[in-house]
C-alpha atoms as a PDB file:
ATOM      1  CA  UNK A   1       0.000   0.000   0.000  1.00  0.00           C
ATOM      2  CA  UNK A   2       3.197   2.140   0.966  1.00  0.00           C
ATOM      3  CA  UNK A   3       4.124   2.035  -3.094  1.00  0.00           C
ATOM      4  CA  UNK A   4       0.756   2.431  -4.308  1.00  0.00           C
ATOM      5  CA  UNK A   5       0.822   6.039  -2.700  1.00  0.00           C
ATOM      6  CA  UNK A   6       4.223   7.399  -2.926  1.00  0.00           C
ATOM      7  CA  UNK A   7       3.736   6.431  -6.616  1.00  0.00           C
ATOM      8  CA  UNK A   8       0.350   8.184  -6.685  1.00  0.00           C
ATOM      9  CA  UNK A   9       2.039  11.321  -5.074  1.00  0.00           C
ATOM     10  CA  UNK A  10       4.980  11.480  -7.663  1.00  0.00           C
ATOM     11  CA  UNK A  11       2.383  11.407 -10.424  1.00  0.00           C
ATOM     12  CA  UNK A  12       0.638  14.140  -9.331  1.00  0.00           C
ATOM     13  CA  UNK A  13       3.257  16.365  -8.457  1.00  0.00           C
ATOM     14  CA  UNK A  14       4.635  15.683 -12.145  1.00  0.00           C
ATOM     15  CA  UNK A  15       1.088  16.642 -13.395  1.00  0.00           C
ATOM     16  CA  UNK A  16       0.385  19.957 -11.236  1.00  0.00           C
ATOM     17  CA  UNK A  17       2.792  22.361 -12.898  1.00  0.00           C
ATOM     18  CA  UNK A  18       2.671  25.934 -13.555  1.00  0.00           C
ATOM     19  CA  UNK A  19       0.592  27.690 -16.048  1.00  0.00           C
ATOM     20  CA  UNK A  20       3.235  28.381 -18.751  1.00  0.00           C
ATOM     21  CA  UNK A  21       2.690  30.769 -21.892  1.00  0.00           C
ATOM     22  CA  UNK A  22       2.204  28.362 -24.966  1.00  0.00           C
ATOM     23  CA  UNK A  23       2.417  29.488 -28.490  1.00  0.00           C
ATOM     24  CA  UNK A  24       1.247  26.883 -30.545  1.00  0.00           C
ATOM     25  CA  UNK A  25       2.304  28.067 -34.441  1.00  0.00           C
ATOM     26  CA  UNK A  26       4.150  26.060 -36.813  1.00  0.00           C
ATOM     27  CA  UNK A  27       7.603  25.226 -36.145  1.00  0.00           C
ATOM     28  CA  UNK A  28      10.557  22.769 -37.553  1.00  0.00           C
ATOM     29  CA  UNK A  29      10.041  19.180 -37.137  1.00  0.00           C
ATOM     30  CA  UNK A  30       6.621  18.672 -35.846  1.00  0.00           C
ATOM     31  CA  UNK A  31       6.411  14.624 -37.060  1.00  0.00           C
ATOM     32  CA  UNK A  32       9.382  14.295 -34.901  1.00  0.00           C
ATOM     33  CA  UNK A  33       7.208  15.364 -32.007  1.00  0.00           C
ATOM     34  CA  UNK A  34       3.523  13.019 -32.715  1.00  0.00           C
ATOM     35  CA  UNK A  35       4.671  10.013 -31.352  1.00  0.00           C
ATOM     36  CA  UNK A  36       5.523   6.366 -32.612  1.00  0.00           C
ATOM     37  CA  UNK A  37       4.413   3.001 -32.090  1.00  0.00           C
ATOM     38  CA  UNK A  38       1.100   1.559 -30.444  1.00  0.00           C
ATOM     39  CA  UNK A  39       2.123   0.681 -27.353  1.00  0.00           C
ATOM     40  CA  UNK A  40       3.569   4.388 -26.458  1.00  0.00           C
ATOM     41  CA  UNK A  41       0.195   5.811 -28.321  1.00  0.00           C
ATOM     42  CA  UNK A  42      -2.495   3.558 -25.977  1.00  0.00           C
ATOM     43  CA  UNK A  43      -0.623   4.290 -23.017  1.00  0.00           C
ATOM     44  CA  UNK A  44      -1.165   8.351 -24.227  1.00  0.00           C
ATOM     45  CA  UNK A  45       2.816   8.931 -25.155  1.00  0.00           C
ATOM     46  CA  UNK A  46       3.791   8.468 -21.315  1.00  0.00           C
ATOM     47  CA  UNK A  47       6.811   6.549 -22.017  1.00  0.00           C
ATOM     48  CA  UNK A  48       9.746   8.092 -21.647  1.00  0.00           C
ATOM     49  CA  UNK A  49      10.493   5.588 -18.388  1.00  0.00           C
ATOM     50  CA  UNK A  50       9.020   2.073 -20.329  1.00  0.00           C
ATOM     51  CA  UNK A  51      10.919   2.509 -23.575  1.00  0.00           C
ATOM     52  CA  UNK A  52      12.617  -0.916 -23.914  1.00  0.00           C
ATOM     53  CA  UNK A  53      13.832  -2.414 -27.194  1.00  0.00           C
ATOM     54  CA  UNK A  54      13.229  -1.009 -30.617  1.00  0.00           C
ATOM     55  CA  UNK A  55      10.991   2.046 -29.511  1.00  0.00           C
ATOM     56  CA  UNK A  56      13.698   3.450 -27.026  1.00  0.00           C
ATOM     57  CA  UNK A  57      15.486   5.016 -30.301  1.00  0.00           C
ATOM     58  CA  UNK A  58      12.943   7.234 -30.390  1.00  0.00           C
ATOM     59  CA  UNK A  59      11.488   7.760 -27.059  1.00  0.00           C
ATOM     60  CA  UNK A  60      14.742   7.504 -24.844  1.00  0.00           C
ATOM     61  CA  UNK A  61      18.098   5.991 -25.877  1.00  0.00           C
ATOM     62  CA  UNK A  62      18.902   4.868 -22.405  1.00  0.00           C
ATOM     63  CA  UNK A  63      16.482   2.169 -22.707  1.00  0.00           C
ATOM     64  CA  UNK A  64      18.325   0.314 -25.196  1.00  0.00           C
ATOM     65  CA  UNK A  65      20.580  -0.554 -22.083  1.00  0.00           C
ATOM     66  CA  UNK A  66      17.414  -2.804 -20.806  1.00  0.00           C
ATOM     67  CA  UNK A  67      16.807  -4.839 -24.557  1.00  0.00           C
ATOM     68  CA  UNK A  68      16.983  -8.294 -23.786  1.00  0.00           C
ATOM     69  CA  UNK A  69      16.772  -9.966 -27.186  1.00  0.00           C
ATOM     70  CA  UNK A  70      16.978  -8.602 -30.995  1.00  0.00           C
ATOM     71  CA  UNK A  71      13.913  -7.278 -31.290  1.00  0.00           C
ATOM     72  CA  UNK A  72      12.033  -5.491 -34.531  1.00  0.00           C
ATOM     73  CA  UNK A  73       8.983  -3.442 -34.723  1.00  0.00           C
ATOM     74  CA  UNK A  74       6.851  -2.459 -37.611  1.00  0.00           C
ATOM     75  CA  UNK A  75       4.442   0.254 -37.353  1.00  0.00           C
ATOM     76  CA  UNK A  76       2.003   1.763 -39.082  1.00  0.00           C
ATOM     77  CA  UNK A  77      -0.173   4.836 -38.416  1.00  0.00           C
ATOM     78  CA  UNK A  78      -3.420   6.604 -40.271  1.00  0.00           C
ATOM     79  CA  UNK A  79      -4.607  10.135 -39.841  1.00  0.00           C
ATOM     80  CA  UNK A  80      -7.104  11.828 -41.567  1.00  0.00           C
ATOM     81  CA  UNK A  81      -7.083  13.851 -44.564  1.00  0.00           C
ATOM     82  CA  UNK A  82      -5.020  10.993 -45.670  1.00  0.00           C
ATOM     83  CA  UNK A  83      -1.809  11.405 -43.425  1.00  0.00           C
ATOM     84  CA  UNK A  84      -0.303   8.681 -42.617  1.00  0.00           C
ATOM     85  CA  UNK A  85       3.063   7.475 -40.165  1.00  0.00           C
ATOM     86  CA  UNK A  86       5.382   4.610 -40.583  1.00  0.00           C
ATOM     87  CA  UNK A  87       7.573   3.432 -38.230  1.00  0.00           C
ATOM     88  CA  UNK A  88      10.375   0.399 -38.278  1.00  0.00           C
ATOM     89  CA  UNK A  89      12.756  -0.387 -35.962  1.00  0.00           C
ATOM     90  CA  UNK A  90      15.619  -2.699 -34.963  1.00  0.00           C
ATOM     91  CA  UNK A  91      17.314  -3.008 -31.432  1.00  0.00           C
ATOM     92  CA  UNK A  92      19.986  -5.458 -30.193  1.00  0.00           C
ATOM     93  CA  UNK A  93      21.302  -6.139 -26.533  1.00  0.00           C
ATOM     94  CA  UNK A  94      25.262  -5.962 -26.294  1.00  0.00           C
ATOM     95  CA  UNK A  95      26.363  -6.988 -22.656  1.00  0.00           C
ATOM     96  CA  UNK A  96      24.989  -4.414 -20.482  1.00  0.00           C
ATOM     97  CA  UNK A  97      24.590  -1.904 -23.460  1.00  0.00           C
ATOM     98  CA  UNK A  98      22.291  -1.930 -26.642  1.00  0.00           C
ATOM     99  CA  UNK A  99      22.281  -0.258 -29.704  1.00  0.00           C
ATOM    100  CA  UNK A 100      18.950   0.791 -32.232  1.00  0.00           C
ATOM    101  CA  UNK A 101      18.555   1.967 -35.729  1.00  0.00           C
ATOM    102  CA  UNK A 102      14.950   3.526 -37.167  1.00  0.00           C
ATOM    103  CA  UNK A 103      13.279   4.800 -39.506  1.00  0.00           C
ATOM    104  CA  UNK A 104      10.133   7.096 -39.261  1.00  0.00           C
ATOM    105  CA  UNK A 105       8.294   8.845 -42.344  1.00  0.00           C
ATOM    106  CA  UNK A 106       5.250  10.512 -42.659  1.00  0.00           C
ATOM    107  CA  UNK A 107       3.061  12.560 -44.606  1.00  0.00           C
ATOM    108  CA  UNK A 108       0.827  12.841 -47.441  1.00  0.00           C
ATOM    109  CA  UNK A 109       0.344  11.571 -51.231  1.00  0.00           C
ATOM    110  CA  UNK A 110      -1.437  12.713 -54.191  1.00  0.00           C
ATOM    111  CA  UNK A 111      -1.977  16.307 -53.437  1.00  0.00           C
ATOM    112  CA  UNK A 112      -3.126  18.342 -56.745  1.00  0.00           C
ATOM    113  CA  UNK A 113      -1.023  21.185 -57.341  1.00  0.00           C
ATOM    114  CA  UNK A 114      -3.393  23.950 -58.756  1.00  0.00           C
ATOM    115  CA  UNK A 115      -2.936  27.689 -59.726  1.00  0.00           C
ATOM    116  CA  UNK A 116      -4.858  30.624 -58.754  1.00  0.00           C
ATOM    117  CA  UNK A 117      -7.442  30.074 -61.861  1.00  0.00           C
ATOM    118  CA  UNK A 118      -8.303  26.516 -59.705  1.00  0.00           C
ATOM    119  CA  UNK A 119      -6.660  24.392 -62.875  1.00  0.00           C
ATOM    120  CA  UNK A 120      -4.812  21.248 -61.827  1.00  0.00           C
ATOM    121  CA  UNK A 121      -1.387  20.266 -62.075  1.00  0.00           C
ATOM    122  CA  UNK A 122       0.958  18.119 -61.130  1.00  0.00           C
ATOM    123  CA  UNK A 123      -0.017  15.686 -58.200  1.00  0.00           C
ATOM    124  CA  UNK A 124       2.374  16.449 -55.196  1.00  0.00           C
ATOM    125  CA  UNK A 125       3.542  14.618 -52.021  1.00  0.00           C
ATOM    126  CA  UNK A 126       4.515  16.003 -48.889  1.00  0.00           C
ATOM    127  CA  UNK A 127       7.299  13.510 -47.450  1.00  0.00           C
ATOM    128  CA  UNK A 128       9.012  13.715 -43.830  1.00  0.00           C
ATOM    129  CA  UNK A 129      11.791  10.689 -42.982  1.00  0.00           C
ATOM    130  CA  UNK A 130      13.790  10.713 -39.750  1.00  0.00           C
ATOM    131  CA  UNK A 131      16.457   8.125 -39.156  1.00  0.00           C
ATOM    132  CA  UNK A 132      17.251   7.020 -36.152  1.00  0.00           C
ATOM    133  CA  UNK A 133      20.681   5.474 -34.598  1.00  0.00           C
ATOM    134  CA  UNK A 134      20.801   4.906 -31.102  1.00  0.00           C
ATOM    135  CA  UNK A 135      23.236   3.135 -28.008  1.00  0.00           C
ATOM    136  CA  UNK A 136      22.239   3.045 -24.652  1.00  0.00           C
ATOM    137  CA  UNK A 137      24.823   1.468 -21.903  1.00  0.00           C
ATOM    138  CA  UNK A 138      24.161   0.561 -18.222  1.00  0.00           C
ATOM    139  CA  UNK A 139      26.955   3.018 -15.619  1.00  0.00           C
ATOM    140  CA  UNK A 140      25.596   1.464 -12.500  1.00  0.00           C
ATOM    141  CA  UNK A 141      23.290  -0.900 -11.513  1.00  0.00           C
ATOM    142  CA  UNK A 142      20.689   1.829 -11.233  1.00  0.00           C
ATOM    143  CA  UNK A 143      21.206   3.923 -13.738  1.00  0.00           C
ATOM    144  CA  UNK A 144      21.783   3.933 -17.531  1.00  0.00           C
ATOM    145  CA  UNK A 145      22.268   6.710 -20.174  1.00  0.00           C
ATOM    146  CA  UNK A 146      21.691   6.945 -24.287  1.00  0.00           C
ATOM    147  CA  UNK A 147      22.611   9.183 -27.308  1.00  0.00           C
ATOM    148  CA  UNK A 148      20.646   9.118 -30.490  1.00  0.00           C
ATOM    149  CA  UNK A 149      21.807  10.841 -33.649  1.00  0.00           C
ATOM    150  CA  UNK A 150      19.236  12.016 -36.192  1.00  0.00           C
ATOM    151  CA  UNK A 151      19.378  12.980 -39.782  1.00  0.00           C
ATOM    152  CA  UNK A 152      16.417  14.283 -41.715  1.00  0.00           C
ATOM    153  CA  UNK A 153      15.071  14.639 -45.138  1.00  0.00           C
ATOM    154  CA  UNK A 154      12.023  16.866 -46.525  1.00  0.00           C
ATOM    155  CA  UNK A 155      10.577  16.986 -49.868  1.00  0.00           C
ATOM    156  CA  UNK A 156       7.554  19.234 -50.222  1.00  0.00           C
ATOM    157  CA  UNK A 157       6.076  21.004 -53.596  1.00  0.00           C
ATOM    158  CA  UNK A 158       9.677  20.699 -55.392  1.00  0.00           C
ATOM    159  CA  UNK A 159      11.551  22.154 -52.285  1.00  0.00           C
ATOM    160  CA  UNK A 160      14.029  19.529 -50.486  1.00  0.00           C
ATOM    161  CA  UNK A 161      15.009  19.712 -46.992  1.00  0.00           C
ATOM    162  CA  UNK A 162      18.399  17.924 -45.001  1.00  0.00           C
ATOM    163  CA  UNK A 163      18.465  18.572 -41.044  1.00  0.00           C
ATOM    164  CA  UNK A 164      19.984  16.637 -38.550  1.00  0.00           C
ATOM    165  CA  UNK A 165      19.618  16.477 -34.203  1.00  0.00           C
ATOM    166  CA  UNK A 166      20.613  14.758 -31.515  1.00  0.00           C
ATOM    167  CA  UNK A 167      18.578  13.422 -28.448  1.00  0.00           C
ATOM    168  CA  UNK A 168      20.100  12.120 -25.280  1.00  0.00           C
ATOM    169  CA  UNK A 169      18.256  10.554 -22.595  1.00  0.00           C
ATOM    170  CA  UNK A 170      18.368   9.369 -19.149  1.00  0.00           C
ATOM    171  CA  UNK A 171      17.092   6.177 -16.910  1.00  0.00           C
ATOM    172  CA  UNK A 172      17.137   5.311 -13.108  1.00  0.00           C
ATOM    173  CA  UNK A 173      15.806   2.299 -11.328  1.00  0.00           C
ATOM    174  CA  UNK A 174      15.896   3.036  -7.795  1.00  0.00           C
ATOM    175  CA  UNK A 175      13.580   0.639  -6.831  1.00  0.00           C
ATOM    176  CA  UNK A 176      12.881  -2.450  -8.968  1.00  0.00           C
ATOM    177  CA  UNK A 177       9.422  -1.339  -9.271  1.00  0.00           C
ATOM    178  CA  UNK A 178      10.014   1.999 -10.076  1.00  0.00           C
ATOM    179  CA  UNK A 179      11.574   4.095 -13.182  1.00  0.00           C
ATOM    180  CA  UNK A 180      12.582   7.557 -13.651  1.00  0.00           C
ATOM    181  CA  UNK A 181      13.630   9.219 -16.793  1.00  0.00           C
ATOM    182  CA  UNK A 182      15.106  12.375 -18.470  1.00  0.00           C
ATOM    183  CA  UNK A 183      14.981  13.011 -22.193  1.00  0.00           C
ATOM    184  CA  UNK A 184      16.486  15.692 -24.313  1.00  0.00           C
ATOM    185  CA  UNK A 185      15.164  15.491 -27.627  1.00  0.00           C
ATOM    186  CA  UNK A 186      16.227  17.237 -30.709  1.00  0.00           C
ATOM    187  CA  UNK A 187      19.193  19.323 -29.330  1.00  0.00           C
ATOM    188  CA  UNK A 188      21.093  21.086 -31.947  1.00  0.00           C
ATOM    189  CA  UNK A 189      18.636  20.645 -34.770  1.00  0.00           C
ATOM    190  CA  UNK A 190      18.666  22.555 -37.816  1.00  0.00           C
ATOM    191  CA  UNK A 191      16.800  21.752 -41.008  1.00  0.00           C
ATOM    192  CA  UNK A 192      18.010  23.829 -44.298  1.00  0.00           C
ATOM    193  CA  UNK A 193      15.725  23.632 -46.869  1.00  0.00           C
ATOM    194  CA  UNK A 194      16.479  24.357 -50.820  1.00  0.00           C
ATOM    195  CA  UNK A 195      14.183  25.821 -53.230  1.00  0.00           C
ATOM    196  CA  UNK A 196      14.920  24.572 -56.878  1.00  0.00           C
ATOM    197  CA  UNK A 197      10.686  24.823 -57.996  1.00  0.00           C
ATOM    198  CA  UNK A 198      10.278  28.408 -58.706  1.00  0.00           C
ATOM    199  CA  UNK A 199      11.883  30.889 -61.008  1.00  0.00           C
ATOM    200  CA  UNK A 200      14.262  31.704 -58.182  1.00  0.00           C
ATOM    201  CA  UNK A 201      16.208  29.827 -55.933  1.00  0.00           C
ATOM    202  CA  UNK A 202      16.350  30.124 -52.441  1.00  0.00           C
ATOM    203  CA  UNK A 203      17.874  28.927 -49.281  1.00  0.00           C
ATOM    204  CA  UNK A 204      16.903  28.725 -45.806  1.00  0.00           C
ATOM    205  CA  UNK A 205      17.595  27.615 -42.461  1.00  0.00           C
ATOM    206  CA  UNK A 206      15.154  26.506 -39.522  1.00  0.00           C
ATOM    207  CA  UNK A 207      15.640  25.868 -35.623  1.00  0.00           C
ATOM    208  CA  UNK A 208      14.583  23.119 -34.548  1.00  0.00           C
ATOM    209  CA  UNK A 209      12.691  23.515 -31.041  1.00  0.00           C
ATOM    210  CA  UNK A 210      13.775  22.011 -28.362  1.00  0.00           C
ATOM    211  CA  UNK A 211      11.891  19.138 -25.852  1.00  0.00           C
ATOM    212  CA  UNK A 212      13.335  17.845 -22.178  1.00  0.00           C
ATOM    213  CA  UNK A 213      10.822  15.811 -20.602  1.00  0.00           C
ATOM    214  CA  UNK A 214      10.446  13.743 -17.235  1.00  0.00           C
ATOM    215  CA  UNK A 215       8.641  10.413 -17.405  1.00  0.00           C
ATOM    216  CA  UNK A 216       7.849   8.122 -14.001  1.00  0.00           C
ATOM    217  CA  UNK A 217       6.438   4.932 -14.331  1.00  0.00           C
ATOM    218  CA  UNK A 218       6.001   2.150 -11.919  1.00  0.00           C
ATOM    219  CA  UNK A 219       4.721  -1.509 -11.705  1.00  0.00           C
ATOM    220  CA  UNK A 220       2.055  -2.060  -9.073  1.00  0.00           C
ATOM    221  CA  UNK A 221      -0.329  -4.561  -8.014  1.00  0.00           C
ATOM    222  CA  UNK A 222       2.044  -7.408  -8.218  1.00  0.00           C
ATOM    223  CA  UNK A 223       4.113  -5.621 -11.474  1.00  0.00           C
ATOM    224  CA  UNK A 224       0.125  -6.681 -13.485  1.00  0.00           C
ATOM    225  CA  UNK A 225      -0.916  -3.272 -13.658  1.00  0.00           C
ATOM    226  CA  UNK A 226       1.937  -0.435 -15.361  1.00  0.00           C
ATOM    227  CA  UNK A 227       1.050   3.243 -14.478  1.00  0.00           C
ATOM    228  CA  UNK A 228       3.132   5.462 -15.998  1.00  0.00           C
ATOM    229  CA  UNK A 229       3.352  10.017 -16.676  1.00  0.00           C
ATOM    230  CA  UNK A 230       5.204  12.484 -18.887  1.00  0.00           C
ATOM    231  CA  UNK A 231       5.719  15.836 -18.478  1.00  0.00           C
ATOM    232  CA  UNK A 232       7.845  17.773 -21.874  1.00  0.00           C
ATOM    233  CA  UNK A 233       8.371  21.410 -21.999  1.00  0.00           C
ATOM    234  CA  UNK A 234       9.164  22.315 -25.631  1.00  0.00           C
ATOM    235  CA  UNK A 235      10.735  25.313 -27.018  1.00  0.00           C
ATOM    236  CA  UNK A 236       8.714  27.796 -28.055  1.00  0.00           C
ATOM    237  CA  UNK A 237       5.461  25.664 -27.561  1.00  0.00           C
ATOM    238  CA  UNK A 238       5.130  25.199 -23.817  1.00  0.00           C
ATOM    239  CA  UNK A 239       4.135  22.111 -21.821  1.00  0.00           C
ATOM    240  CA  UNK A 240       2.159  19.059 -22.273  1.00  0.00           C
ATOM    241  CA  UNK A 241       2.100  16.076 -20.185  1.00  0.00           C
ATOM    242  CA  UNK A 242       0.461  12.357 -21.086  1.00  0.00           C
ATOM    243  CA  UNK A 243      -0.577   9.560 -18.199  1.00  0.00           C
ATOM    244  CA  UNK A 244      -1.140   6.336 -19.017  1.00  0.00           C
ATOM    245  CA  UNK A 245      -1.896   2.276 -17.778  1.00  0.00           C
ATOM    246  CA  UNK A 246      -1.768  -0.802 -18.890  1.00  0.00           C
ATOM    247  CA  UNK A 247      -2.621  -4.092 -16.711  1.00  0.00           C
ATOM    248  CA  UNK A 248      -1.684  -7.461 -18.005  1.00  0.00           C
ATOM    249  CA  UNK A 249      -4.906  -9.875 -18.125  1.00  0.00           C
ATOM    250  CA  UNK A 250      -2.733 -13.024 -19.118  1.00  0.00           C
ATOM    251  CA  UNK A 251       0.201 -13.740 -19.986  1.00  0.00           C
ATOM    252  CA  UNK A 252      -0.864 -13.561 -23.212  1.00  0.00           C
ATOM    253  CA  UNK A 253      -2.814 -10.228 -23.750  1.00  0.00           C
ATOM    254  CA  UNK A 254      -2.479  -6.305 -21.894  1.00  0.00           C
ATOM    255  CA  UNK A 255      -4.757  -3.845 -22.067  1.00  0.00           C
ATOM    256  CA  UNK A 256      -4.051  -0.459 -21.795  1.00  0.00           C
ATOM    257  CA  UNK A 257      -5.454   3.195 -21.939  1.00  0.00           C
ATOM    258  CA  UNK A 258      -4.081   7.141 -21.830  1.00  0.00           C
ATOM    259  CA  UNK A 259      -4.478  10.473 -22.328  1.00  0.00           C
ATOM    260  CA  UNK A 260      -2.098  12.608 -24.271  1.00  0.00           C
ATOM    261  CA  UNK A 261      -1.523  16.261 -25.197  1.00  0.00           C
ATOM    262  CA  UNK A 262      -2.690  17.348 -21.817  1.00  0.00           C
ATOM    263  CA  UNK A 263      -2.066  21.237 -21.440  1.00  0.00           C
ATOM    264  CA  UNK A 264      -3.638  24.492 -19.747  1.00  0.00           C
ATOM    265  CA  UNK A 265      -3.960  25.961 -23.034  1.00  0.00           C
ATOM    266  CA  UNK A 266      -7.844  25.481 -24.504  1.00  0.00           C
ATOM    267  CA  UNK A 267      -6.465  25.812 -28.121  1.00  0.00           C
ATOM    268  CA  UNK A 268      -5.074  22.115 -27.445  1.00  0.00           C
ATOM    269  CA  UNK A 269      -7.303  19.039 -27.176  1.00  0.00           C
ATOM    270  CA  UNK A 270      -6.471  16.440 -24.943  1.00  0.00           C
ATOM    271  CA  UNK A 271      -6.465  13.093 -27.077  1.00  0.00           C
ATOM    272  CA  UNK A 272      -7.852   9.679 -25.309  1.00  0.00           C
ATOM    273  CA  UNK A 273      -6.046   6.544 -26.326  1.00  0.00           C
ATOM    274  CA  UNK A 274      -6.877   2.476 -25.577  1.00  0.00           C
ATOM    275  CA  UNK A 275      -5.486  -0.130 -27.128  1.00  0.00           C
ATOM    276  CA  UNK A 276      -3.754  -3.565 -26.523  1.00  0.00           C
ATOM    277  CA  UNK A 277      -1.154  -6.647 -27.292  1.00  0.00           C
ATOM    278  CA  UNK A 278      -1.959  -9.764 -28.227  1.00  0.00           C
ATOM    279  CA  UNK A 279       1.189 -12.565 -27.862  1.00  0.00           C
ATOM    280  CA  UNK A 280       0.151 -14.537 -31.189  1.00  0.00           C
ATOM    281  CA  UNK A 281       3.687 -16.238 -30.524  1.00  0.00           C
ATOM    282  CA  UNK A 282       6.523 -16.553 -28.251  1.00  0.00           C
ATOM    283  CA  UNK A 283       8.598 -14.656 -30.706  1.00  0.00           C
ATOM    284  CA  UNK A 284       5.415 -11.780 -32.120  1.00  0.00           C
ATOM    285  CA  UNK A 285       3.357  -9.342 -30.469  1.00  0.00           C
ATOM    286  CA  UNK A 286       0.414  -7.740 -32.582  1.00  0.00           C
ATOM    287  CA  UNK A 287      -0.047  -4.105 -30.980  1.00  0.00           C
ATOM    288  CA  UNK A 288      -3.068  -1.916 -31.834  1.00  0.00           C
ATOM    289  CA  UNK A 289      -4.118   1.718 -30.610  1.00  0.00           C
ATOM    290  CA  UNK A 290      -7.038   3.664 -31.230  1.00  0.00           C
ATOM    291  CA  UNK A 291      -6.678   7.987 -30.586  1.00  0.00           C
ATOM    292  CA  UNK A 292      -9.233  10.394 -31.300  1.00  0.00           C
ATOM    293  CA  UNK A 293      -8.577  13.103 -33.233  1.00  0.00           C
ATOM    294  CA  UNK A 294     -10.127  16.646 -33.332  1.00  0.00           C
ATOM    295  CA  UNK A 295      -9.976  16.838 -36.746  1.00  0.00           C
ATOM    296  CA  UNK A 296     -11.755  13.517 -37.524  1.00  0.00           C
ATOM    297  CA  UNK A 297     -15.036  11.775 -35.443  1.00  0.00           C
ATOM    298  CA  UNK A 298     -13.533   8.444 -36.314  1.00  0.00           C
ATOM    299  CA  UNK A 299     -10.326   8.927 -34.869  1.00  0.00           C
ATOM    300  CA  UNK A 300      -6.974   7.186 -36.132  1.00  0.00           C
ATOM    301  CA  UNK A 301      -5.555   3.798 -35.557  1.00  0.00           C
ATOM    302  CA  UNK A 302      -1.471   2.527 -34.834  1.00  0.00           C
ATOM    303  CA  UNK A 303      -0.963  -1.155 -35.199  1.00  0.00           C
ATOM    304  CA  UNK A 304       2.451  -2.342 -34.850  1.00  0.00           C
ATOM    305  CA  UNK A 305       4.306  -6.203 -35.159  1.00  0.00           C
ATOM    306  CA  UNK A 306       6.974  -6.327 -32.835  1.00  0.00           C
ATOM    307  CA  UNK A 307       9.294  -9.890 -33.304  1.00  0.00           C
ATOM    308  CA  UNK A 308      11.844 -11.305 -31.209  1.00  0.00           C
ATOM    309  CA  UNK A 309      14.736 -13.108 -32.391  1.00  0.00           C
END
């Protein structure tokens, strides 16, 4: 009963935080900054402090210092408006250490270029690829730490885009039961984009903004039932924070649930996620997420294979 409320505590003093100014415009590398995989989507992005295996290269490095077996994850996804997110990624333990590599695109296909008359043109695609190589090793028994390097590439409306950023993350295990996690994502980012569609070419360059972010998450109940929190702070953008839980019903299948984008600014809309895992094998997991979406009624769905080899 002792852990149930110290954990309960923690998560609330993560959660009450001060009313910071937001500004929510457009800025650099926003698909960096949406999430990836099912699992981390149904438990509403909280998991900074699970990240294990093939999903640690993008949520926290340091994980990759917990992988116990070559793992693989393949993810996929769907927005509205036809926006889509894939996601593939490949971890393996080393002694103690661990190191990732990943992949994640998104964007849209077939939009119809057309000119100020309404005519069509040429049928455009707005692509967005991130990829991912990670290493995570244990320093003490306790604690472990992880560096991910990033390099980018844009294509939008004849305009190209390179960019590259670093995240670097953070992992203690003071109690078996307990995690605690740090995460500095996208540090040093730039993206420079070139301009070869129009009469005259241009150059630019573009910041990306900046996220550190606190995650807690600890195993109660008999380690059945995962509660976990993040908190991010994000340059230029403000705070959000996402709680989530999963409990395991078998061996064989977890359920889990989570809310995401949680802010004090009424622009943003909190987004409720459920989903679960499915062991079809002792080497595959089938993952699946539902989210809601403010821009859709139906909401959008992540499914994701993970294998173990």
């Amino acid at each position: 009963m002792t852990r149930q409320w110290l954990f309960a505590g923690l998560t609330l003093a993560c959660l009450c935080r001060p009313a910071w100014g937001m500004d929510y415009g457009g800025h650099a590398g926003s698909f960096l900054r949406v999430g990836a995989g099912a699992r981390a989507q149904g438990l509403g992005c909280a998991y900074g402090a699970v990240a294990q295996g093939p999903a640690a290269a993008y949520w926290n490095p340091a994980g990759l210092a917990r992988a116990e077996k070559k793992r693989l994850v393949l993810s996929h996804h769907s927005w509205s408006l036809d926006r889509s997110q894939r996601f593939l990624a490949y971890s393996q333990p080393m002694g103690g250490a661990g190191f990732g590599i990943a992949w994640l695109a998104s964007g849209t296909d077939d939009i119809v270029e057309r000119d100020t008359s309404g005519r069509s043109g040429e049928i455009l695609a707005d692509e967005q690829h991130a990829y991912l190589f990670s290493f995570g090793k244990q320093i003490l028994p306790t604690a472990a730490v992880g560096l991910t390097g990033k390099l980018l590439r844009y294509e939008l409306a004849g305009q190209r885009a390179r960019g590259r950023a670093f995240d670097m993350g953070v992992l203690f295990s003071p109690k078996g039961w307990l995690a605690v996690a740090g995460v500095l994502r996208d540090c040093a980012g730039t993206v420079k984009w070139q301009n070869r569609r129009w009469e005259q070419e241009s150059d630019r360059e573009e910041k990306l903004p900046c996220t550190w972010s606190v995650g807690l998450a600890g195993r109660l109940a008999g380690g059945r039932l995962l509660v976990s929190v993040d908190l991010s702070l994000t340059e230029h953008l403000g705070g959000r924070a996402g709680i989530g839980a999963q409990f395991d019903v078998t061996r064989t299948v977890i359920v889990r649930a989570g809310v995401k984008d949680l802010s004090n600014n009424e622009a943003i809309e909190a987004a409720f996620a459920a989903g679960g895992t499915v062991s079809v094998s002792e080497n595959l997991d089938l993952d699946g997420a539902y989210v809601t979406d403010p821009m859709d009624v139906r909401g959008s769905q992540v499914w994701s294979f993970n294998f173990r080899f």
